[in-house]
C-alpha atoms as a PDB file:
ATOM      1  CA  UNK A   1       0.000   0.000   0.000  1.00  0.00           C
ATOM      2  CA  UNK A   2       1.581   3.213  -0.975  1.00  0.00           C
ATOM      3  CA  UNK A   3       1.508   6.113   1.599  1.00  0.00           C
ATOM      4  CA  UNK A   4      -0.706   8.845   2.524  1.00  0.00           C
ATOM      5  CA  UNK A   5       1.244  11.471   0.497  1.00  0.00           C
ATOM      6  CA  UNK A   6       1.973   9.633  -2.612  1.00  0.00           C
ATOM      7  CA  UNK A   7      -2.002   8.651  -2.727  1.00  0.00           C
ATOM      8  CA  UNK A   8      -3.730  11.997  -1.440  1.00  0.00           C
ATOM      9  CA  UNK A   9      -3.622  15.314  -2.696  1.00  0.00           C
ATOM     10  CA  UNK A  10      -2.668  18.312  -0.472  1.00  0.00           C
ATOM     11  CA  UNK A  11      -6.500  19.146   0.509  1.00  0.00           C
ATOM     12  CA  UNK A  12      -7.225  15.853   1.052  1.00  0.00           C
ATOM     13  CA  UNK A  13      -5.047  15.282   4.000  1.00  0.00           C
ATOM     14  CA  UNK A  14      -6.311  15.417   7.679  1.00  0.00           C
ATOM     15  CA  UNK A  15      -4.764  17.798  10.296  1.00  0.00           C
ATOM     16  CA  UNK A  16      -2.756  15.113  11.206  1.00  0.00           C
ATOM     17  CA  UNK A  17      -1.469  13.964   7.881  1.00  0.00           C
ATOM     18  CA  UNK A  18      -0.590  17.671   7.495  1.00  0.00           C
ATOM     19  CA  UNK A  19       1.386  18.101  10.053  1.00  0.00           C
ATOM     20  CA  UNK A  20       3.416  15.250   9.545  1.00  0.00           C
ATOM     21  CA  UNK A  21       4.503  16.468   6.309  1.00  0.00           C
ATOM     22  CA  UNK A  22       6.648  19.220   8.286  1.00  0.00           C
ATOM     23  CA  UNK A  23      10.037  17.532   8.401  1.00  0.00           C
ATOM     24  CA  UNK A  24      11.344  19.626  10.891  1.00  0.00           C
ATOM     25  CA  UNK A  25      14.079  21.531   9.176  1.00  0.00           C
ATOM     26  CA  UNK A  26      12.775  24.842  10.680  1.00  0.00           C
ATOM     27  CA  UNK A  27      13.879  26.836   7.540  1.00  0.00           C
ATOM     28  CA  UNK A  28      10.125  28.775   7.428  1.00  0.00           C
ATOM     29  CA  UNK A  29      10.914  29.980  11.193  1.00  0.00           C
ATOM     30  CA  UNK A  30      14.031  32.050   9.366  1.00  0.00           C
ATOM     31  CA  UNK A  31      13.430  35.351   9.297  1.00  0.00           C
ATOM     32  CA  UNK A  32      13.092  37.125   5.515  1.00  0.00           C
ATOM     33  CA  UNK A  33      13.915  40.187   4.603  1.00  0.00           C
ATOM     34  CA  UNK A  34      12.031  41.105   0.981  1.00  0.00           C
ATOM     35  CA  UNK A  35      14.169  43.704  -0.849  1.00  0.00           C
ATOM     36  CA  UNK A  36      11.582  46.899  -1.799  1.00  0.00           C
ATOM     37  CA  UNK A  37      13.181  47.304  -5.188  1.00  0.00           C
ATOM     38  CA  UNK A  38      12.774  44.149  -6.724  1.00  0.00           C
ATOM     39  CA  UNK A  39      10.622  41.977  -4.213  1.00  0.00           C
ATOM     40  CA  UNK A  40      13.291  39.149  -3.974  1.00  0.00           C
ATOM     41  CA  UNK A  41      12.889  37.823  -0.676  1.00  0.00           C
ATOM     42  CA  UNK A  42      16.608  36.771   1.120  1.00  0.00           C
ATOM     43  CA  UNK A  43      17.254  34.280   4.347  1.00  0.00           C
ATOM     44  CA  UNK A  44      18.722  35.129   7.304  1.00  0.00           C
ATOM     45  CA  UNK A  45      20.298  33.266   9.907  1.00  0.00           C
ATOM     46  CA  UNK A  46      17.995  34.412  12.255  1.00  0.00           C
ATOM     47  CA  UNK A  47      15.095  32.728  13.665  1.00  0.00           C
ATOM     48  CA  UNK A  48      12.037  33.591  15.717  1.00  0.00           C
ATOM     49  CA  UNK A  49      12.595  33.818  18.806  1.00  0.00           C
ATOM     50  CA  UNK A  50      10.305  30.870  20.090  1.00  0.00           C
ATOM     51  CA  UNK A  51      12.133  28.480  18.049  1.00  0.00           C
ATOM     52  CA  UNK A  52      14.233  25.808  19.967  1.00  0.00           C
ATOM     53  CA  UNK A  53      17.162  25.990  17.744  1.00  0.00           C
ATOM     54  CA  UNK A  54      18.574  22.588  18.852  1.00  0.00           C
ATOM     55  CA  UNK A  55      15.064  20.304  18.428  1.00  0.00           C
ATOM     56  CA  UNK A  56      14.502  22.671  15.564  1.00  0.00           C
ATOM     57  CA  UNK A  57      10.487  23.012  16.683  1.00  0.00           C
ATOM     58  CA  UNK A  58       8.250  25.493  18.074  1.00  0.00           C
ATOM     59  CA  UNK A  59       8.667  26.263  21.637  1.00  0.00           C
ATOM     60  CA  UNK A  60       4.682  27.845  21.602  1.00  0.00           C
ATOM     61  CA  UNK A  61       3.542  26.162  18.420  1.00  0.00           C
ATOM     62  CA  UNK A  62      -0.405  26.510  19.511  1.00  0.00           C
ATOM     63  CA  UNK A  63       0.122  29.969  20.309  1.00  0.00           C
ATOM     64  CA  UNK A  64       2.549  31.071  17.418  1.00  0.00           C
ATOM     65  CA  UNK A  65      -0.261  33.225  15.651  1.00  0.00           C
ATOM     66  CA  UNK A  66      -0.983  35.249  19.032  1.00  0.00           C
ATOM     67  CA  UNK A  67       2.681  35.787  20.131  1.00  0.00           C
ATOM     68  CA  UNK A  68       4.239  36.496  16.265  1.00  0.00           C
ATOM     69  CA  UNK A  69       1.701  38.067  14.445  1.00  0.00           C
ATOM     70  CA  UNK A  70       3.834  37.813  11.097  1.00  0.00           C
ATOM     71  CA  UNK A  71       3.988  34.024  11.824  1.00  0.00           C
ATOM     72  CA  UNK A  72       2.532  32.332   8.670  1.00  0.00           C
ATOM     73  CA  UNK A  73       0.090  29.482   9.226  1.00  0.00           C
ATOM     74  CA  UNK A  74       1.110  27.481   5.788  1.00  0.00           C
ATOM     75  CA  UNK A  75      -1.918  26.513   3.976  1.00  0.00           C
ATOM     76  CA  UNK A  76      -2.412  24.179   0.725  1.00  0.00           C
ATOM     77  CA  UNK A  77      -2.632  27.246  -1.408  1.00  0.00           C
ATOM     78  CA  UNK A  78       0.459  28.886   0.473  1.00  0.00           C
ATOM     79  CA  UNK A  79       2.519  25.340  -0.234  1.00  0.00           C
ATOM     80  CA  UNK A  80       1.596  26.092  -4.090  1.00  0.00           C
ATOM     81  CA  UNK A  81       2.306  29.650  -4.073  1.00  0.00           C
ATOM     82  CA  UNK A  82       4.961  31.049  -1.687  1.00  0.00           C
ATOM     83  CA  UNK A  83       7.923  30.667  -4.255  1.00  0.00           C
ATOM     84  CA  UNK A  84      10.572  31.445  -1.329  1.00  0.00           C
ATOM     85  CA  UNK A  85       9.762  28.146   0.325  1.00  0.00           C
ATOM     86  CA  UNK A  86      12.781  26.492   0.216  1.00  0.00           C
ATOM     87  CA  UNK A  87      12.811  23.990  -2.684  1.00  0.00           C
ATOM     88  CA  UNK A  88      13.444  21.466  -0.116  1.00  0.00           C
ATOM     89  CA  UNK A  89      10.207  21.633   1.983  1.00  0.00           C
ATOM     90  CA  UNK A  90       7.548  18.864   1.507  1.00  0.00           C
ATOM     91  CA  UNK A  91       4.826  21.266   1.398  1.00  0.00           C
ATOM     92  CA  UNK A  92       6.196  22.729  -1.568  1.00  0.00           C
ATOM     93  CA  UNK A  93       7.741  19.575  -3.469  1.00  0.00           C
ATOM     94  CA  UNK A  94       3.873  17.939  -2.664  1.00  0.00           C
ATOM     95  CA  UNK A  95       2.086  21.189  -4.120  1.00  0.00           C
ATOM     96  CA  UNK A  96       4.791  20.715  -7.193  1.00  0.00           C
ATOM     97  CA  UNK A  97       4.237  16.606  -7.837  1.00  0.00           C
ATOM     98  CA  UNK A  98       7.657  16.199  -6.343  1.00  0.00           C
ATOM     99  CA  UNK A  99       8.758  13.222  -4.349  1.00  0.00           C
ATOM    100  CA  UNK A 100       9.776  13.401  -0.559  1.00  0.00           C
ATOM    101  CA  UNK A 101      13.782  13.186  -0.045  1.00  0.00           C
ATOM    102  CA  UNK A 102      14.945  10.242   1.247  1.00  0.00           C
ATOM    103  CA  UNK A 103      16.269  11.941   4.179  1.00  0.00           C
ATOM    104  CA  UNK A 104      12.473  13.171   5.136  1.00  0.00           C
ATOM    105  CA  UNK A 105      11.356  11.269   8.338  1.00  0.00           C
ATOM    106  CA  UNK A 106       8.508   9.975   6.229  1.00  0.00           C
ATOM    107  CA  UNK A 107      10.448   7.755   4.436  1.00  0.00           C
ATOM    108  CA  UNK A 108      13.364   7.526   6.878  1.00  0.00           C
ATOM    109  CA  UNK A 109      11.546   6.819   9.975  1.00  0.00           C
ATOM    110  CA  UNK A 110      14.263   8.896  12.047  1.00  0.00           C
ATOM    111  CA  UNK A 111      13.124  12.625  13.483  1.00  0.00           C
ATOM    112  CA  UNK A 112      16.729  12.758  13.366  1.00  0.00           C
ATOM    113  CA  UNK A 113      17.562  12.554   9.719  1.00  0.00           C
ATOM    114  CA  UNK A 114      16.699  16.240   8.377  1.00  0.00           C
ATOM    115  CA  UNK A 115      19.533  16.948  10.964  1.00  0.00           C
ATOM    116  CA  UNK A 116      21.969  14.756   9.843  1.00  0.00           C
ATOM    117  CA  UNK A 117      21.386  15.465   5.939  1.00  0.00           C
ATOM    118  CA  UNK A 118      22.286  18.947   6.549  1.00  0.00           C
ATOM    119  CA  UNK A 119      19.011  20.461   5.746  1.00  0.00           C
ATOM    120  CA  UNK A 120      17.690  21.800   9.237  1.00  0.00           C
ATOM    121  CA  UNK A 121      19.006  24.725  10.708  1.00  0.00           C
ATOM    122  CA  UNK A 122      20.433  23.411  13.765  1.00  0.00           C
ATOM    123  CA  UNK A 123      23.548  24.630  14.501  1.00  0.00           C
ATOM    124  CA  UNK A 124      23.107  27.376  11.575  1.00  0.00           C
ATOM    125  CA  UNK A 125      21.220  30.512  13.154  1.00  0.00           C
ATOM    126  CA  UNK A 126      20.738  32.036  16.229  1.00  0.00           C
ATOM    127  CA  UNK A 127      17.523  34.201  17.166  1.00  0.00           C
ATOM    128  CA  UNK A 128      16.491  37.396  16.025  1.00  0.00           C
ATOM    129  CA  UNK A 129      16.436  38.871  19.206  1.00  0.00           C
ATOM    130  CA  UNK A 130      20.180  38.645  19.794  1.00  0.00           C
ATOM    131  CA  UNK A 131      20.697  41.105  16.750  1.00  0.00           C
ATOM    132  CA  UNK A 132      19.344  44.945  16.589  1.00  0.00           C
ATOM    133  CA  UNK A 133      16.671  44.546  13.486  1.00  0.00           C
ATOM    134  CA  UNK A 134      19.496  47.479  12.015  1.00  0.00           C
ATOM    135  CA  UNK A 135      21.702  44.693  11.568  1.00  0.00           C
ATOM    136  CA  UNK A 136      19.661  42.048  10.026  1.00  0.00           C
ATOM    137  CA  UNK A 137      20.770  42.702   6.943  1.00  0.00           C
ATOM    138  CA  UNK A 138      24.266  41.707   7.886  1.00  0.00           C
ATOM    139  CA  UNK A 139      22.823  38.301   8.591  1.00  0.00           C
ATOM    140  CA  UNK A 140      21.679  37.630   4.992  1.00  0.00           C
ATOM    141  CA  UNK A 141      22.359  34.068   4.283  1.00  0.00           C
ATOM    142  CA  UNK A 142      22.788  32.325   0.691  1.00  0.00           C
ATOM    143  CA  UNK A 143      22.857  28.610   1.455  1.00  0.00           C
ATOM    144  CA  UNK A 144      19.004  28.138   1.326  1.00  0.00           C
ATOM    145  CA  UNK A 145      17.227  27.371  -2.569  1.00  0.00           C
ATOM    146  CA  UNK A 146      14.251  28.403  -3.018  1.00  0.00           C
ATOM    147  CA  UNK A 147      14.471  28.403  -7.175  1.00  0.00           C
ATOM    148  CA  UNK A 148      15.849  24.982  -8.818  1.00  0.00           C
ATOM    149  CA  UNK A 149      19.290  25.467 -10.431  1.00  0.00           C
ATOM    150  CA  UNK A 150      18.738  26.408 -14.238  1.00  0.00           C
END
């Protein structure tokens, strides 16, 4: 029997199901800075500040909406239009017919594997409010794709 994600579409899914798709790499708790001129949207190492850097989760996930208001709640039609998710997330690779990585705990089984792949950003960032928001823009960080190589 083939699994949940490779048989239902994105609206199909229950909450659960849903969820589960989130491997964990915290890359959508970066903080973004979206340049005025052109609208390009550039990573930061910096993360919100309820994010456990080391488990890579959500300190106040069922509050995140109250305490960050800019906190997006990622919808189906957010996974297929939000073009600077990072090409890696599952949201986005679902929403684009895309497989899961092997590395995904989906299909690994292991919490632990987005870590050891290299695709969380454990180790990586440090939170936003350890940095005057004048200085974000020294913390503009290029190892994230959001765009597949041409």
């Amino acid at each position: 029997m083939k699994p949940f994600w490779e048989t239902k579409l994105l609206t199909e899914m229950s909450d659960v199901e849903w969820e589960s798709l989130c491997d964990g790499c915290a890359r959508c708790c970066m903080i973004k800075l979206e340049n005025e001129a052109d609208g390009r949207v550039h990573y930061t190492s910096l993360v919100c500040e309820l994010l456990d850097t080391q488990t890579c989760r959500c300190t106040r996930y069922p509050q995140r909406s109250q305490l960050v208001p800019d906190c997006i709640e990622l919808t189906v039609d957010l996974a297929q239009s939000l073009r600077w998710l990072p090409i890696t997330c599952a949201y986005r690779r679902l929403a684009e017919g895309k497989p899961l990585p092997g590395w995904h705990p989906l299909i690994s089984g292991d919490a632990e594997s987005v870590h050891q792949a290299g695709v969380s950003v454990r180790g990586k960032v440090i939170p936003v409010t350890m940095v005057h928001e004048d200085e974000q823009i020294e913390h503009v960080i290029d190892w994230i794709a959001t765009e597949e190589s041409r």
